[in-house]
N, C-alpha and C. Protein backbone atom coordinates (compact mmCIF):
# COMPACT_ATOMS: atom_id res chain seq x y z
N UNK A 1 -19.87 10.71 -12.70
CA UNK A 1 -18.99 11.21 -11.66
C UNK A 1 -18.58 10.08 -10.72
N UNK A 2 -19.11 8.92 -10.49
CA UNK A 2 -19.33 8.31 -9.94
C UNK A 2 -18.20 7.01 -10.03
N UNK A 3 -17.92 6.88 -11.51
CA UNK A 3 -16.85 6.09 -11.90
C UNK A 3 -15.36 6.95 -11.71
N UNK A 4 -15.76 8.39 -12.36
CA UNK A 4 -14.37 9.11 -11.66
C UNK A 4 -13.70 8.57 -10.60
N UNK A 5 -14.56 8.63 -9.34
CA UNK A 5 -14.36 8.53 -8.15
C UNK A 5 -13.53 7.24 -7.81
N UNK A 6 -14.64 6.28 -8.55
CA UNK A 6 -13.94 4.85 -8.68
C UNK A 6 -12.50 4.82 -9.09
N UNK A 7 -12.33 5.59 -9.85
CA UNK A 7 -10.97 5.31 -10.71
C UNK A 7 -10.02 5.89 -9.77
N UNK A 8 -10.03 6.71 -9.07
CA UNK A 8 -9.14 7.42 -8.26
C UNK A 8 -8.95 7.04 -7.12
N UNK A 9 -9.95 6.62 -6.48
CA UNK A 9 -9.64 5.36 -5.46
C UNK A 9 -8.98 4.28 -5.53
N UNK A 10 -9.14 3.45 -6.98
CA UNK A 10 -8.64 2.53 -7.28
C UNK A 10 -7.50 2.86 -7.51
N UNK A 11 -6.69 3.69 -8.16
CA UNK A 11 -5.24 4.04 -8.67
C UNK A 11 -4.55 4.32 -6.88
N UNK A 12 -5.71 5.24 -5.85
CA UNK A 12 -4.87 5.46 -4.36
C UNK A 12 -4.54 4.11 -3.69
N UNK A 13 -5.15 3.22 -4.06
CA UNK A 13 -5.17 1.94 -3.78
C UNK A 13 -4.13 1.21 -4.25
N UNK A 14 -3.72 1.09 -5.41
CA UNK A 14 -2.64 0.34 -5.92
C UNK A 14 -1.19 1.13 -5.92
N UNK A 15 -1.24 2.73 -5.51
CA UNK A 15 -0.31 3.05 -5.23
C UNK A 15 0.20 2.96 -3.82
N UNK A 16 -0.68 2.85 -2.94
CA UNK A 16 -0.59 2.17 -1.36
C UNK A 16 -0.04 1.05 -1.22
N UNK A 17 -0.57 0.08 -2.22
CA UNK A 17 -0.35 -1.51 -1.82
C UNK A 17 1.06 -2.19 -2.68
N UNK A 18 1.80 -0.95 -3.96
CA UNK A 18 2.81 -1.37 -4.42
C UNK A 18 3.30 -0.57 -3.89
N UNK A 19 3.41 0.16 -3.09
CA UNK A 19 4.41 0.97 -2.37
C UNK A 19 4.95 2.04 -3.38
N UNK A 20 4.13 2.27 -4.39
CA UNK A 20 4.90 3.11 -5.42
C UNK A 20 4.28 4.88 -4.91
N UNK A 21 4.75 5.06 -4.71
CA UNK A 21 4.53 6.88 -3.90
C UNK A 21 5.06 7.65 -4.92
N UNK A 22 6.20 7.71 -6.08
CA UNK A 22 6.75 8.53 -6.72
C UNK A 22 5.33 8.49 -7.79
N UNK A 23 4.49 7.64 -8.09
CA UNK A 23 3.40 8.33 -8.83
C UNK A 23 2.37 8.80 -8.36
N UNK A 24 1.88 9.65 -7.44
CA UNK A 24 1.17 10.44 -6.35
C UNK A 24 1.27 11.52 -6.83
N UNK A 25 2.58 12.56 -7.70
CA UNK A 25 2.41 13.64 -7.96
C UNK A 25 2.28 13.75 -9.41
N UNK A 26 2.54 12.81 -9.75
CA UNK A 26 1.96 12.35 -11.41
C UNK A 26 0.26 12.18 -11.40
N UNK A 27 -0.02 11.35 -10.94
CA UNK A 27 -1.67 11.31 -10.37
C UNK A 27 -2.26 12.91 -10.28
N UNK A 28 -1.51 13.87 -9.32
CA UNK A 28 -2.34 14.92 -9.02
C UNK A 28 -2.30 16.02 -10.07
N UNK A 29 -1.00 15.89 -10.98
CA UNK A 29 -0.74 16.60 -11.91
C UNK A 29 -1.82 16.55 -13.17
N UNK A 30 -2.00 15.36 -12.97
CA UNK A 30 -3.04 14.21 -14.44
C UNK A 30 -4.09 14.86 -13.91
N UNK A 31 -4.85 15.32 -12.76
CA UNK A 31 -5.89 15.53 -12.30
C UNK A 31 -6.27 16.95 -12.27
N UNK A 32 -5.61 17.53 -11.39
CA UNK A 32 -5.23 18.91 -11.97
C UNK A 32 -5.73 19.09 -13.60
N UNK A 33 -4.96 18.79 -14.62
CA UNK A 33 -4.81 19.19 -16.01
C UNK A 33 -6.46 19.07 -16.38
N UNK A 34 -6.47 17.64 -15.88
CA UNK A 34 -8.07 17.37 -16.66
C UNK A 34 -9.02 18.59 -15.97
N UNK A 35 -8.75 18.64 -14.73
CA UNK A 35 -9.90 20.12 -14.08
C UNK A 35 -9.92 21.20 -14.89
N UNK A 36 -8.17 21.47 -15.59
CA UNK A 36 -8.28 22.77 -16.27
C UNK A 36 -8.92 22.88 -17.74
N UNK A 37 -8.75 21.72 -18.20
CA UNK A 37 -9.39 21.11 -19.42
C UNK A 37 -10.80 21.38 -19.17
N UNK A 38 -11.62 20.57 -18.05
CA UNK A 38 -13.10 20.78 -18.01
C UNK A 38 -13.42 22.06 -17.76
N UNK A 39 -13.30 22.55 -17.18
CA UNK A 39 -13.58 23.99 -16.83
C UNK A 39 -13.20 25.34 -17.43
N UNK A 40 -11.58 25.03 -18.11
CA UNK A 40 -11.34 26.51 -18.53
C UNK A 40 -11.58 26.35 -20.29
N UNK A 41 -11.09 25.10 -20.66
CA UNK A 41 -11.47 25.01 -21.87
C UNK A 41 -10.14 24.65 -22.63
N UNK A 42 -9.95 23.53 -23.81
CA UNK A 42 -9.16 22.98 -24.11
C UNK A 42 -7.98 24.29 -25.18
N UNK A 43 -8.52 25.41 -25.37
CA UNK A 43 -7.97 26.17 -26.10
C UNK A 43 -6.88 26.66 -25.05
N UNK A 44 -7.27 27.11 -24.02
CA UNK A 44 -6.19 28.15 -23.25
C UNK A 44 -4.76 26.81 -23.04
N UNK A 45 -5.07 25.43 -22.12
CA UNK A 45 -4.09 24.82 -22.24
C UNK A 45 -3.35 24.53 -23.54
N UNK A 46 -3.72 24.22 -24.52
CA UNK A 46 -3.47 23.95 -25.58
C UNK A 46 -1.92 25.11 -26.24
N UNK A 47 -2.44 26.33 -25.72
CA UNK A 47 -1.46 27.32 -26.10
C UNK A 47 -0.57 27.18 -25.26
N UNK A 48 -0.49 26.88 -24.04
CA UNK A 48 0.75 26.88 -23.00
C UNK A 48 1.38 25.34 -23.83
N UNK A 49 0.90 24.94 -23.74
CA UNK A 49 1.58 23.47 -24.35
C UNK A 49 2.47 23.68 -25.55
N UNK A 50 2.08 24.68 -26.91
CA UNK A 50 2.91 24.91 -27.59
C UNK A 50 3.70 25.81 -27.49
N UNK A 51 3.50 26.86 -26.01
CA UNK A 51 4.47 27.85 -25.60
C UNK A 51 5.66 27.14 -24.84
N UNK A 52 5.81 26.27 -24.87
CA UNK A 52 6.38 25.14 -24.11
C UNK A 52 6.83 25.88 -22.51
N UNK A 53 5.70 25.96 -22.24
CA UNK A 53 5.74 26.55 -20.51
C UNK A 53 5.33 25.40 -19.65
C-alpha cells in the first residue's frame, strides 16, 4: 500500500511542477477504475466495457 501511495504522490508532483492539470482527471478516472476492479471484481467492469457504456 505503501508504494501505491508513493506512486500517486509522485504523478501529483509532476503534474504540479509541469503545469500539466488536463491529466488530473485522467489520474482520478485511472484510480477510480482500479478501486472498482479491486473491490467489485474484474467481471462486472469487464461487461460495461463490452456494453460500450
Amino acid at each position: 500500500m505503501k508504494k501505491l501511495w508513493y506512486l500517486l504522490k509522485e504523478m501529483l508532483f509532476l503534474i504540479k511542477k509541469h503545469k500539466a492539470y488536463f491529466f488530473a482527471p485522467i489520474l482520478i478516472i485511472l484510480v477510480f477504475l482500479a478501486f472498482l476492479v479491486f473491490y467489485i471484481g474484474p467481471s462486472v467492469i469487464i461487461s460495461f466495457i463490452y456494453a460500450g457504456i
